[in-house]
C-alpha atoms as a PDB file:
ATOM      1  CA  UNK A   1      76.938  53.275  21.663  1.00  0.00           C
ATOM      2  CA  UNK A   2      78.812  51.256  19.673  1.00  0.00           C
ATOM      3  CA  UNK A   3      76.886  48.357  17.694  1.00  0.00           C
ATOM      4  CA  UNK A   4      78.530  45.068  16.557  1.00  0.00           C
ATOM      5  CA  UNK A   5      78.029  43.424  13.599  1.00  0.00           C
ATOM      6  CA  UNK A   6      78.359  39.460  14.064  1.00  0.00           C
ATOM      7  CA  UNK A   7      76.658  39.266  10.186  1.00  0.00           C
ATOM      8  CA  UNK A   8      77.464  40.540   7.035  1.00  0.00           C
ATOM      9  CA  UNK A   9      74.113  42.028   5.360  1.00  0.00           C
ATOM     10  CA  UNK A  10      74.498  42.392   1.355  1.00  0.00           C
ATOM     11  CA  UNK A  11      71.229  44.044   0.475  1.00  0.00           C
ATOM     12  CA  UNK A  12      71.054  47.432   1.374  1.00  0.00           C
ATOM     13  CA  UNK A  13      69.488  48.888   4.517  1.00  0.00           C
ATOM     14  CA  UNK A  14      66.128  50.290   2.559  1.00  0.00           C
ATOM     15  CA  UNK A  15      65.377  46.850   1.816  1.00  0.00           C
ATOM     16  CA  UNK A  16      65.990  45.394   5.261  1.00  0.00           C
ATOM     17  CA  UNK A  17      63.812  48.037   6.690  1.00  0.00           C
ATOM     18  CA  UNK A  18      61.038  47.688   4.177  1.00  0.00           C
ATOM     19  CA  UNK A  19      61.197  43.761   4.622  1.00  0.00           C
ATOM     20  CA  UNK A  20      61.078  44.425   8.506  1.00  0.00           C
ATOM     21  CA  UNK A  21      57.959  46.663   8.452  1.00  0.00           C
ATOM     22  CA  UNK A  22      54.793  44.885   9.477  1.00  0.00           C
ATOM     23  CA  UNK A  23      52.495  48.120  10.315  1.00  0.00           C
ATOM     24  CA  UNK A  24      50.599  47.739   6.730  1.00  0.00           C
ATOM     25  CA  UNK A  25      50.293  44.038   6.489  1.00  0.00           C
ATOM     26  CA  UNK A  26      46.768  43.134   7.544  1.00  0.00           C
ATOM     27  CA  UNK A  27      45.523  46.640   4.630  1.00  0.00           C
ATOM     28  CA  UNK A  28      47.539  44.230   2.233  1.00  0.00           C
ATOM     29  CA  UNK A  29      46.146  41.122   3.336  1.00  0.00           C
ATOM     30  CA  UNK A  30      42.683  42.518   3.568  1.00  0.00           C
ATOM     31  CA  UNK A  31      42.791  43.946   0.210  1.00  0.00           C
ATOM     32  CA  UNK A  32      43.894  40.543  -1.236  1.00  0.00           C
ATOM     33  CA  UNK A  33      40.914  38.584  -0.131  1.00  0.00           C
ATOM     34  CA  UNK A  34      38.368  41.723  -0.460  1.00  0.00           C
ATOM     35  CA  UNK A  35      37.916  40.421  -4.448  1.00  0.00           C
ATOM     36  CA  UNK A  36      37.594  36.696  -3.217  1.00  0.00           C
ATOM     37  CA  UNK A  37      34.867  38.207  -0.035  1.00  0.00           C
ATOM     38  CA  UNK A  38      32.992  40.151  -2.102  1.00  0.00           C
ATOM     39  CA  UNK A  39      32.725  37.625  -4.537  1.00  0.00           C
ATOM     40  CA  UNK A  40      31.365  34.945  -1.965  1.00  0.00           C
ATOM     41  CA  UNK A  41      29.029  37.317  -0.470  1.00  0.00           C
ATOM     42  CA  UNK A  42      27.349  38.253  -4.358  1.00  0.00           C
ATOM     43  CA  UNK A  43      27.157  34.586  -4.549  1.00  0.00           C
ATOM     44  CA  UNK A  44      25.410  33.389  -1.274  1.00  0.00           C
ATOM     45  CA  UNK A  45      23.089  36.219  -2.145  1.00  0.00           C
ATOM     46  CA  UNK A  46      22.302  35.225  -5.807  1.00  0.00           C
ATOM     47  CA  UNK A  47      21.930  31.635  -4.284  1.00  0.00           C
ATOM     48  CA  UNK A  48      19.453  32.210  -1.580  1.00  0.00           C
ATOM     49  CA  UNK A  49      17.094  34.098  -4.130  1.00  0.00           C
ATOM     50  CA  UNK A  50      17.226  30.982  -6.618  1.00  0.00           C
ATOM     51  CA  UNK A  51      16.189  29.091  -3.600  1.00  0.00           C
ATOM     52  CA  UNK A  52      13.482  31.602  -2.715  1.00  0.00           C
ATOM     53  CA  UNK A  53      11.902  31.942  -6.371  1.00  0.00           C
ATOM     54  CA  UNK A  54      12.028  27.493  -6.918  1.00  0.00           C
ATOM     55  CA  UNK A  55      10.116  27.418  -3.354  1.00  0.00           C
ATOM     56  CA  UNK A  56       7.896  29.828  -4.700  1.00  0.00           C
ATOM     57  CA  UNK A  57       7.497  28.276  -7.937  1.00  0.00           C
ATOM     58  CA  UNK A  58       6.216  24.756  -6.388  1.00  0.00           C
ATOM     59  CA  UNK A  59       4.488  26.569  -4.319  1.00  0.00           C
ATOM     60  CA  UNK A  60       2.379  28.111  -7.009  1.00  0.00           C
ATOM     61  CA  UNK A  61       2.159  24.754  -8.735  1.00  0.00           C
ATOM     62  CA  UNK A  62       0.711  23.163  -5.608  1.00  0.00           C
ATOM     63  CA  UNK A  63      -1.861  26.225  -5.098  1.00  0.00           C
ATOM     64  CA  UNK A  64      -2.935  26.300  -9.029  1.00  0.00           C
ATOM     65  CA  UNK A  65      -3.295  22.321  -8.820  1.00  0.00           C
ATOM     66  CA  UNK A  66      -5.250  22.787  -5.134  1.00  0.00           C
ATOM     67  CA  UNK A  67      -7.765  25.330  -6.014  1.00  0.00           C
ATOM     68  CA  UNK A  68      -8.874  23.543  -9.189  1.00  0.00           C
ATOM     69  CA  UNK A  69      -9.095  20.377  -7.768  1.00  0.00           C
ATOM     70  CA  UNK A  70     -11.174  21.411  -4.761  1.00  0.00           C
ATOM     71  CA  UNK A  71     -14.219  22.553  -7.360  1.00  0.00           C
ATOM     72  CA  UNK A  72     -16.520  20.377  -9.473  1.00  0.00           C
ATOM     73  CA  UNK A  73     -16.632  22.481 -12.469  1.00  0.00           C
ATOM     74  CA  UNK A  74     -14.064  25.521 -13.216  1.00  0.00           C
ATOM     75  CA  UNK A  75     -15.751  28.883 -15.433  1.00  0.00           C
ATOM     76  CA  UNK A  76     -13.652  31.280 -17.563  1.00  0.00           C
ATOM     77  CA  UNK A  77     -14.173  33.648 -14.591  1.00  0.00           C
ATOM     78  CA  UNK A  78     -13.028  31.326 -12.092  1.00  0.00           C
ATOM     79  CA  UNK A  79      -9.956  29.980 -14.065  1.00  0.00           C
ATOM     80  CA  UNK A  80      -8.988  33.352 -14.031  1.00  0.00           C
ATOM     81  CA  UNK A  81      -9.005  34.160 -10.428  1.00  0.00           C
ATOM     82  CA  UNK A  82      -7.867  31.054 -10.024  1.00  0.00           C
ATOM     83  CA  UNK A  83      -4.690  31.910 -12.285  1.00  0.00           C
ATOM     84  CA  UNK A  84      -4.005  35.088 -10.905  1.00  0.00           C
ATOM     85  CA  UNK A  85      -4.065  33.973  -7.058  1.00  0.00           C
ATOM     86  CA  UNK A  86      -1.802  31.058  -7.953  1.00  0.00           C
ATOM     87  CA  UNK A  87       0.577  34.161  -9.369  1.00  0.00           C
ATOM     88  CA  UNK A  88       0.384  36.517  -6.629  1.00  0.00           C
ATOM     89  CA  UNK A  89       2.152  33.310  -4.591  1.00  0.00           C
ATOM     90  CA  UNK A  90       5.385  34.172  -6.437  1.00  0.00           C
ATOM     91  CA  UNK A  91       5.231  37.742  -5.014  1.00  0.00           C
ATOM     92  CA  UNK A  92       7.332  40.076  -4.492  1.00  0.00           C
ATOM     93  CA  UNK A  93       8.935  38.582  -7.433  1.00  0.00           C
ATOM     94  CA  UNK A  94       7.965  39.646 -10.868  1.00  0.00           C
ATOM     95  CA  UNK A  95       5.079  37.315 -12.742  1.00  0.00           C
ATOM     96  CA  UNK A  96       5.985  38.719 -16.153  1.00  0.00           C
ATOM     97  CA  UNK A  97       8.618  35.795 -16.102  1.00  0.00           C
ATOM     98  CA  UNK A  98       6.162  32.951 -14.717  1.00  0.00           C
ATOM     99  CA  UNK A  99       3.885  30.456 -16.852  1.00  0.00           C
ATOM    100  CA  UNK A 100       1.569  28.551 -15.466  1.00  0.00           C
ATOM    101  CA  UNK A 101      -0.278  25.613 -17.216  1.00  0.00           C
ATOM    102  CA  UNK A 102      -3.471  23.596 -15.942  1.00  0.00           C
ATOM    103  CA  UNK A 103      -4.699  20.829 -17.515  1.00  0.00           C
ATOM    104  CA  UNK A 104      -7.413  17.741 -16.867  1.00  0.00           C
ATOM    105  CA  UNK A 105      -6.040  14.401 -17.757  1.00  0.00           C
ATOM    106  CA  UNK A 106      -8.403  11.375 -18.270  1.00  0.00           C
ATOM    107  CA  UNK A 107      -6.681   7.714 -17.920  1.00  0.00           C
ATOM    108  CA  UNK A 108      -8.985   5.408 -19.788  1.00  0.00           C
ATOM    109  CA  UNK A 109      -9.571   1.188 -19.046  1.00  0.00           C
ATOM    110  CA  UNK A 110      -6.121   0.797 -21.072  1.00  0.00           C
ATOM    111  CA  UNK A 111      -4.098   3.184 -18.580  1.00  0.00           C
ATOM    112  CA  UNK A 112      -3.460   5.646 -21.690  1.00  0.00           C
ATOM    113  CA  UNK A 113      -3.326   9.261 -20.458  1.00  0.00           C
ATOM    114  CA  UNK A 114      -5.028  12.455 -22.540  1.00  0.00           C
ATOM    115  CA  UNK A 115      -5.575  16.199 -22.221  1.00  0.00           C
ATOM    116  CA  UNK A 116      -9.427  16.854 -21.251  1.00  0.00           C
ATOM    117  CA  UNK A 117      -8.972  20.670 -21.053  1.00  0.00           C
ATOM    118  CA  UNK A 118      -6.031  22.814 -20.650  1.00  0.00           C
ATOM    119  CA  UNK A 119      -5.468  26.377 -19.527  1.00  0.00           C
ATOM    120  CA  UNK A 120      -2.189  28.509 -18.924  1.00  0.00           C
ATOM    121  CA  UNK A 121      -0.950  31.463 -18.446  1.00  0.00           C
ATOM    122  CA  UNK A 122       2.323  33.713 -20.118  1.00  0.00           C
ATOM    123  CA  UNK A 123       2.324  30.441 -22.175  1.00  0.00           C
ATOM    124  CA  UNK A 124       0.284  28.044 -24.902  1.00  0.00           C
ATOM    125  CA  UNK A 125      -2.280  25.470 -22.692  1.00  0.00           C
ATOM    126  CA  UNK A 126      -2.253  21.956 -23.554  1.00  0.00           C
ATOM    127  CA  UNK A 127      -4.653  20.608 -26.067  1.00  0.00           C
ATOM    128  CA  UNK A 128      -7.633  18.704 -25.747  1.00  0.00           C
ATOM    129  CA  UNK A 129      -7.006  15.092 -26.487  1.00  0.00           C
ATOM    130  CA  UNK A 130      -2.937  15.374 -26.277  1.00  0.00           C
ATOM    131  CA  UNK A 131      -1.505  11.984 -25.125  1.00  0.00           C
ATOM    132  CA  UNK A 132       0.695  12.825 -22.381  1.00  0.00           C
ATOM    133  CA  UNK A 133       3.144  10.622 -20.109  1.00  0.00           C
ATOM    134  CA  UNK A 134       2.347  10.767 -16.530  1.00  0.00           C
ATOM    135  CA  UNK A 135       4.214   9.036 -13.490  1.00  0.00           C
ATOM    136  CA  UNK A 136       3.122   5.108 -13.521  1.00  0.00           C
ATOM    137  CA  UNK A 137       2.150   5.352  -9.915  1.00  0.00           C
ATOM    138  CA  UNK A 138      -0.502   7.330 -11.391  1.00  0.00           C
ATOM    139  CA  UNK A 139      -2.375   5.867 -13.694  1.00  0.00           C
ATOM    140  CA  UNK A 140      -5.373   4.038 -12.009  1.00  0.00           C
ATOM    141  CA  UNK A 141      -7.417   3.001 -15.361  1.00  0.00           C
ATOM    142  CA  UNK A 142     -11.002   5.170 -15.817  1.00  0.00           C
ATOM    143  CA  UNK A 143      -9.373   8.068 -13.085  1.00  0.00           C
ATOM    144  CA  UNK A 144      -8.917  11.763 -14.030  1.00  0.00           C
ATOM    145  CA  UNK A 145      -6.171  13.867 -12.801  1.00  0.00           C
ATOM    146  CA  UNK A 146      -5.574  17.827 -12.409  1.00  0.00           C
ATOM    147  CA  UNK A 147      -1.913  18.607 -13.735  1.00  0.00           C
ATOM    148  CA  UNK A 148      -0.520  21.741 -12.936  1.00  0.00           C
ATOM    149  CA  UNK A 149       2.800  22.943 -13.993  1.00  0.00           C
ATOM    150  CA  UNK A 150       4.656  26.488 -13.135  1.00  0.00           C
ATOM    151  CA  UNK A 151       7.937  27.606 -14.846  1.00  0.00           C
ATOM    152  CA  UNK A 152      10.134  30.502 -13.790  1.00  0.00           C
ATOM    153  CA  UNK A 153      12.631  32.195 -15.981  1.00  0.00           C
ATOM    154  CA  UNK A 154      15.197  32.998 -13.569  1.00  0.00           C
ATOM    155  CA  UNK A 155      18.195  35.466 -14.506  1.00  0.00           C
ATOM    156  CA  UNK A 156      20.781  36.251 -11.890  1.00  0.00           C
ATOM    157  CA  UNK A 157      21.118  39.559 -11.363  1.00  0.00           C
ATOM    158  CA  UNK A 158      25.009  39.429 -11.589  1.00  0.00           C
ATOM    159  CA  UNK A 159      25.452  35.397 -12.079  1.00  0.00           C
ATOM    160  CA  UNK A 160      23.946  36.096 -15.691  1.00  0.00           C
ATOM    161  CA  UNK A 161      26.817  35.981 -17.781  1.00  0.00           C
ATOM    162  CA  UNK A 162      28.114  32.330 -15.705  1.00  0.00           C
ATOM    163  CA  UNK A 163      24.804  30.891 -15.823  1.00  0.00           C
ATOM    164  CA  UNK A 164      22.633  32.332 -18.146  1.00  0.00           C
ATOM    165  CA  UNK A 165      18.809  32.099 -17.730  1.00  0.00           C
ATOM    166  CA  UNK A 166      17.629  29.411 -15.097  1.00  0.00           C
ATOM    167  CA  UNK A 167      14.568  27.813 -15.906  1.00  0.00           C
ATOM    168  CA  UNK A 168      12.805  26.555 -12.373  1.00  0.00           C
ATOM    169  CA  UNK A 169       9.952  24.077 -12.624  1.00  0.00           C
ATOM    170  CA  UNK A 170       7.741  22.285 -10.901  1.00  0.00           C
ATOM    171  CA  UNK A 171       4.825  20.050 -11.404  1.00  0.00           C
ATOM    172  CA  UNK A 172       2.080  18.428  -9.178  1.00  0.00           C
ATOM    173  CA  UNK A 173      -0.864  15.990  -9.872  1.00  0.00           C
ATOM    174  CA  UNK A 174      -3.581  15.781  -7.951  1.00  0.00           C
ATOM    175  CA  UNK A 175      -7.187  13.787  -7.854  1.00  0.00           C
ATOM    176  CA  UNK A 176     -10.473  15.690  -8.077  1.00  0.00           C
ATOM    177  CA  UNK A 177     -11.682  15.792  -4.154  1.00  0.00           C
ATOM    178  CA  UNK A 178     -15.642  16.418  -5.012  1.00  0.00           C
ATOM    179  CA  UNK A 179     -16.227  14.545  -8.141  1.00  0.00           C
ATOM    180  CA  UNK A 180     -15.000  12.208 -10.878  1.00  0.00           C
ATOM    181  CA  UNK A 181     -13.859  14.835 -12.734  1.00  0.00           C
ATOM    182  CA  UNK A 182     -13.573  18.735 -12.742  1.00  0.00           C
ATOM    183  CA  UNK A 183     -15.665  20.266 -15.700  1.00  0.00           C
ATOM    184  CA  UNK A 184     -14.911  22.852 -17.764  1.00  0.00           C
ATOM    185  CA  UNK A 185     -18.075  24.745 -19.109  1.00  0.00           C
ATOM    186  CA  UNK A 186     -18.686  25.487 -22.071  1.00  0.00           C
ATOM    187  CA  UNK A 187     -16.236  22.846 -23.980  1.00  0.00           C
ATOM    188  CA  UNK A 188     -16.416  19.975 -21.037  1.00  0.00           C
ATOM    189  CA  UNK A 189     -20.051  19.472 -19.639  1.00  0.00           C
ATOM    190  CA  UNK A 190     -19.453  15.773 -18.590  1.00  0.00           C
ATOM    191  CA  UNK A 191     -17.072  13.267 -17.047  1.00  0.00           C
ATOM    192  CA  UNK A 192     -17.323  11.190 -20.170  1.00  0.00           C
END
């Protein structure tokens, strides 16, 4: 056989073959993007349980909020059950990184906005007699309100050194359904 050259090749043959070769091009490729895949993937993941643990979170403000403002008066012993079903929402996620606060706020004639009572949990509760700022839509002069507020201290499990710790929150306001007001025994024995 005889073989004809019609062009002159400078580099030698090793390199010609090598630079032929396809057969491990796609393990080359693959291992190129595996970083940039495995990367995406850790993030979608980290993402979706943000998502999850903020749902939770306003979902546990909306329950704490609910429960109190479905009673006319609210005892130590109730507050606490109260508390702790408005935490078991967040399961199966951990409540050692969850605070809770639930509070009473009275608008007087003048549309000025204070603390009645306050409870909370994994946190300080918001004093009695504390101005506060609610939304305008809100304050209807001689109305009280039930404020509830959850906070979640979220850390990504491998996002953590991007991002840091995420604090999620949510708030809700709601109106007393069966009364005025929603006491508070011993400290708050009247609407006044």
């Amino acid at each position: 056989m005889i073989k004809i050259f019609t062009q002159r090749s400078f580099a030698p043959q090793w390199l010609t073959a090598f630079a032929a070769e396809n057969r491990g091009a796609a393990a080359i490729e693959f291992a190129m993007l595996l970083p940039l895949m495995i990367t995406l993937y850790l993030g979608c993941v980290e993402f979706s349980q943000a998502i999850s643990i903020d749902r939770k979170v306003s979902l546990t403000s909306r329950v704490l909020s609910d429960l109190v403002a479905q009673t006319t008066s609210v005892s130590n012993d109730d507050m606490t059950n109260i508390k702790s079903a408005a935490a078991a929402v967040t399961a199966p996620y951990s409540t050692t990184y969850l605070t809770l606060k639930i509070s009473s706020v009275k608008i007087d004639a003048n549309k000025n906005a204070k603390i009645v009572w306050g409870d909370a949990l994994n946190t300080t509760a918001r004093q009695k007699g504390d101005s506060v700022t609610i939304p305008t839509g809100l304050l209807v002069a001689n109305t009280t309100l039930i404020w509830a507020e959850a906070t979640y201290s979220y850390t990504p499990t491998i996002g953590y050194v991007i991002t840091g710790t995420l604090p999620l929150h949510d708030e809700i306001y709601m109106r007393p359904r069966l009364s005025d007001c929603v006491l508070r025994p011993p400290n708050v024995t009247s609407c006044t």
